[in-house]
Protein backbone atom coordinates (compact mmCIF):
# COMPACT_ATOMS: atom_id res chain seq x y z
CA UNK A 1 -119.77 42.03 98.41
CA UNK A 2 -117.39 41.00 95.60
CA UNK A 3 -115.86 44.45 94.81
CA UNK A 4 -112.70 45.86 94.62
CA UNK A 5 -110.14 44.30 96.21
CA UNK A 6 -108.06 45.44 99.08
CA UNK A 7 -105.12 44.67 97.24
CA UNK A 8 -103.47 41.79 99.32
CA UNK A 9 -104.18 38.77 97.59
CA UNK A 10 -102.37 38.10 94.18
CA UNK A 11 -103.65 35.87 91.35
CA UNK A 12 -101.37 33.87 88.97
CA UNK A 13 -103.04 32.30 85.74
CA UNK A 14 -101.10 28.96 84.43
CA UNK A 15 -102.34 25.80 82.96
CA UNK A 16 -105.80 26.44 82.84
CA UNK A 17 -106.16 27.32 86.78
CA UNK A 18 -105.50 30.04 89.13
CA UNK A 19 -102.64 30.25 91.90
CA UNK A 20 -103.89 32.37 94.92
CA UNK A 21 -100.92 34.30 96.93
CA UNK A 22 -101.21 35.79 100.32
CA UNK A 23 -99.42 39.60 100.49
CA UNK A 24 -96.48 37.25 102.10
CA UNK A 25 -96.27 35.78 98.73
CA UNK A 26 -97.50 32.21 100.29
CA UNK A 27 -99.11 29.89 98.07
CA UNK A 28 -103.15 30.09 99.51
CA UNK A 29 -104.80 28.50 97.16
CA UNK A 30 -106.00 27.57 94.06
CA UNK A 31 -108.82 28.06 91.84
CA UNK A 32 -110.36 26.31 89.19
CA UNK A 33 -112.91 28.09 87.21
CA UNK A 34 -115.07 25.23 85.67
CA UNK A 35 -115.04 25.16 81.38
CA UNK A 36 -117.62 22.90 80.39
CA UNK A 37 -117.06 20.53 77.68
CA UNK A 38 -114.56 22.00 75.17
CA UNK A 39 -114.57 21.21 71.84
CA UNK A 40 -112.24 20.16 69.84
CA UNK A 41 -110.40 18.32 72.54
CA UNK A 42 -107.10 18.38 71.34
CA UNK A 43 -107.00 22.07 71.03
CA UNK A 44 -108.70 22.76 75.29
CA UNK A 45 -105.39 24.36 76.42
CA UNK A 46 -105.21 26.89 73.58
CA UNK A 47 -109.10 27.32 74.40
CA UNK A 48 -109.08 27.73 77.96
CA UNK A 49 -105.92 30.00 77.69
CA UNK A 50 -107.58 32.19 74.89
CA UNK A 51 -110.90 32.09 77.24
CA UNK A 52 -108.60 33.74 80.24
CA UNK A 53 -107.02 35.90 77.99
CA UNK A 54 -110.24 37.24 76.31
CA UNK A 55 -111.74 37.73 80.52
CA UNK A 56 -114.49 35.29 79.13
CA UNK A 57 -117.56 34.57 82.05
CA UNK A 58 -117.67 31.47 83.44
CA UNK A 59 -120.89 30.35 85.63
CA UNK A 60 -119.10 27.76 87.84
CA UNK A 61 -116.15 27.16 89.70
CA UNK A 62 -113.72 25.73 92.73
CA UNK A 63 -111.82 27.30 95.32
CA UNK A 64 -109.15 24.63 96.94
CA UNK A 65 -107.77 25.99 100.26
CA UNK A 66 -105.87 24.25 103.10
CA UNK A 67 -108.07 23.05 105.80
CA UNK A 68 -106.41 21.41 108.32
CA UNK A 69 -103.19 20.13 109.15
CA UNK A 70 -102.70 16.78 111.10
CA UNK A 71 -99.15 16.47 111.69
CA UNK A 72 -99.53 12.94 112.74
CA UNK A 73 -99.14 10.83 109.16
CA UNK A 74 -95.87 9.36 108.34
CA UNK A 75 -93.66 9.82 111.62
CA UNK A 76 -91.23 7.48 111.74
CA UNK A 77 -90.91 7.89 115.82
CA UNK A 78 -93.84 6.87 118.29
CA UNK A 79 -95.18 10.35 119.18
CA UNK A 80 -96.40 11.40 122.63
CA UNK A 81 -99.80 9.72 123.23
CA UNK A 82 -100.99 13.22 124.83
CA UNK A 83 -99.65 15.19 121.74
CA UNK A 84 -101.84 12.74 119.41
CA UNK A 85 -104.64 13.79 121.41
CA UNK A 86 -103.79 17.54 121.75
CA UNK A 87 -103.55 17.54 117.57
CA UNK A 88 -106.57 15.13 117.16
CA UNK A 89 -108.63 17.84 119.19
CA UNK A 90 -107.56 20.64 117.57
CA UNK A 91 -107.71 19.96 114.51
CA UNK A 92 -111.72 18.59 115.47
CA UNK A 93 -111.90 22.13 116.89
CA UNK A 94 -111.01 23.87 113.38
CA UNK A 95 -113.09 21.39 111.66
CA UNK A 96 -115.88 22.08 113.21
CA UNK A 97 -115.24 26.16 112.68
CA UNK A 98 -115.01 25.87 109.05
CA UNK A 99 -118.44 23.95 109.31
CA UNK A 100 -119.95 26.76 111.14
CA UNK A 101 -118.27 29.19 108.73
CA UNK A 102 -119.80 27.58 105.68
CA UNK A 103 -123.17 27.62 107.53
CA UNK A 104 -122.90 31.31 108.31
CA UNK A 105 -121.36 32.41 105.13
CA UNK A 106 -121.82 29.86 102.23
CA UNK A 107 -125.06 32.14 100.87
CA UNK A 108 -123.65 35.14 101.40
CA UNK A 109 -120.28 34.33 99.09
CA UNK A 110 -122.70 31.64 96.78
CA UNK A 111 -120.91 28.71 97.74
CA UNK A 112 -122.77 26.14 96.67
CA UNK A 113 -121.22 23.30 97.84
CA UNK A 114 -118.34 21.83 99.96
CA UNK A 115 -115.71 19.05 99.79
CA UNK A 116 -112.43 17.73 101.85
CA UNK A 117 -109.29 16.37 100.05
CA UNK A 118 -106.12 15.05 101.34
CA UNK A 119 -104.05 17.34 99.83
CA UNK A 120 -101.64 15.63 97.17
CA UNK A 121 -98.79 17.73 98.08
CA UNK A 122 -99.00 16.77 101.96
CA UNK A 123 -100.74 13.32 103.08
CA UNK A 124 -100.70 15.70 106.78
CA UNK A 125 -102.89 18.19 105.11
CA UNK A 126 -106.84 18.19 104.65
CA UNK A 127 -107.95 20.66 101.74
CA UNK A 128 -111.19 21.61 101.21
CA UNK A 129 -113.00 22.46 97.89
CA UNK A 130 -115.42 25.51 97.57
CA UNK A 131 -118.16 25.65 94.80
CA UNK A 132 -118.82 28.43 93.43
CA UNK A 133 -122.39 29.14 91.33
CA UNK A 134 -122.10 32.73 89.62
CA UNK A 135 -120.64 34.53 87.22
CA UNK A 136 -117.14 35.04 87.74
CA UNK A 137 -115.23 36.91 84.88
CA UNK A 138 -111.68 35.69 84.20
CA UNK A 139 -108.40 37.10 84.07
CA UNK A 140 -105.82 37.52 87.37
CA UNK A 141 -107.18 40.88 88.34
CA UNK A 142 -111.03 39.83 87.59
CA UNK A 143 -110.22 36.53 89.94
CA UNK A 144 -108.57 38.37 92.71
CA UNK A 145 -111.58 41.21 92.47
CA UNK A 146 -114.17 38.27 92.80
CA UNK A 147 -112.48 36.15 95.88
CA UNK A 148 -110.76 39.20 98.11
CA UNK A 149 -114.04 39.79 99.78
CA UNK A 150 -113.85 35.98 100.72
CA UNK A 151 -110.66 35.45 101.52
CA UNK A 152 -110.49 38.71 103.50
CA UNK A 153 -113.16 36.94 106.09
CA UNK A 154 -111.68 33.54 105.97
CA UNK A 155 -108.18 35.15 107.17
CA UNK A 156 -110.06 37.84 109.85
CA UNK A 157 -111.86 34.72 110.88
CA UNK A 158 -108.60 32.50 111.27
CA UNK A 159 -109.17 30.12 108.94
CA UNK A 160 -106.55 31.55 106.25
């Protein structure tokens, strides 16, 4: 289930996370492995980055992908009441199918857990977290080998 990859999505390693690109070259993503306490404190960059460079394991991480989009924060113009409801229902519809998604496919892909963010880029945008339990080797190639398989069904499934 996590083997090679098809080749599509890109990985980008920068301060201590992972960007996640689309074959488009559109931002997906990101992904957070998680690095436990790190000691000494003052030197956790040069750790983590030495841990990434050295394709250390890691037992635990997040995935952060876009969710939903509302389209209906910050307007300055009164909007359509219809089109409020039209957005309000779809975006209840896609809800819902990333609900059933994580029901179907949580086990399979051993997410362990999941949680919705307003994005901090876009107050319009709902992101939702993916937690990850298993060992996930790092390094750009290692993270793209590990989440293709995941992010291949989450795009034929229309949620990517």
């Amino acid at each position: 289930m996590f083997g090679k990859s098809s080749g599509k999505w890109k990985t980008e390693y920068g301060d201590t996370l992972y960007k996640i690109y689309d074959w488009d070259g559109n931002l997906a993503g990101y992904f957070f492995p998680q690095y436990g306490d790190i000691e000494p404190e003052d030197k956790g960059d040069e750790i983590i980055d030495d841990l990434n460079r050295t394709h250390s394991d890691m037992q635990e991480a997040t995935l952060l992908l876009p969710m939903v989009k509302l389209s209906l924060l910050d307007k300055q113009e009164g909007m359509d009441i219809d089109y409020v409801i039209s957005s309000l229902e779809a975006n209840i519809e896609r809800a819902g199918n990333w609900k059933k998604w994580l029901h179907d496919n949580a086990k399979s892909f051993k997410i362990v857990g999941a949680a919705v963010y307003t994005a901090r880029e876009d107050r319009n945008m709902l992101s939702i977290a993916l937690g990850f339990v298993a060992t996930i080797k790092l390094g750009e190639r290692e993270v793209r080998d590990f989440l293709s398989p995941l992010l291949d069904k989450l795009r034929a499934d229309g949620l990517l």
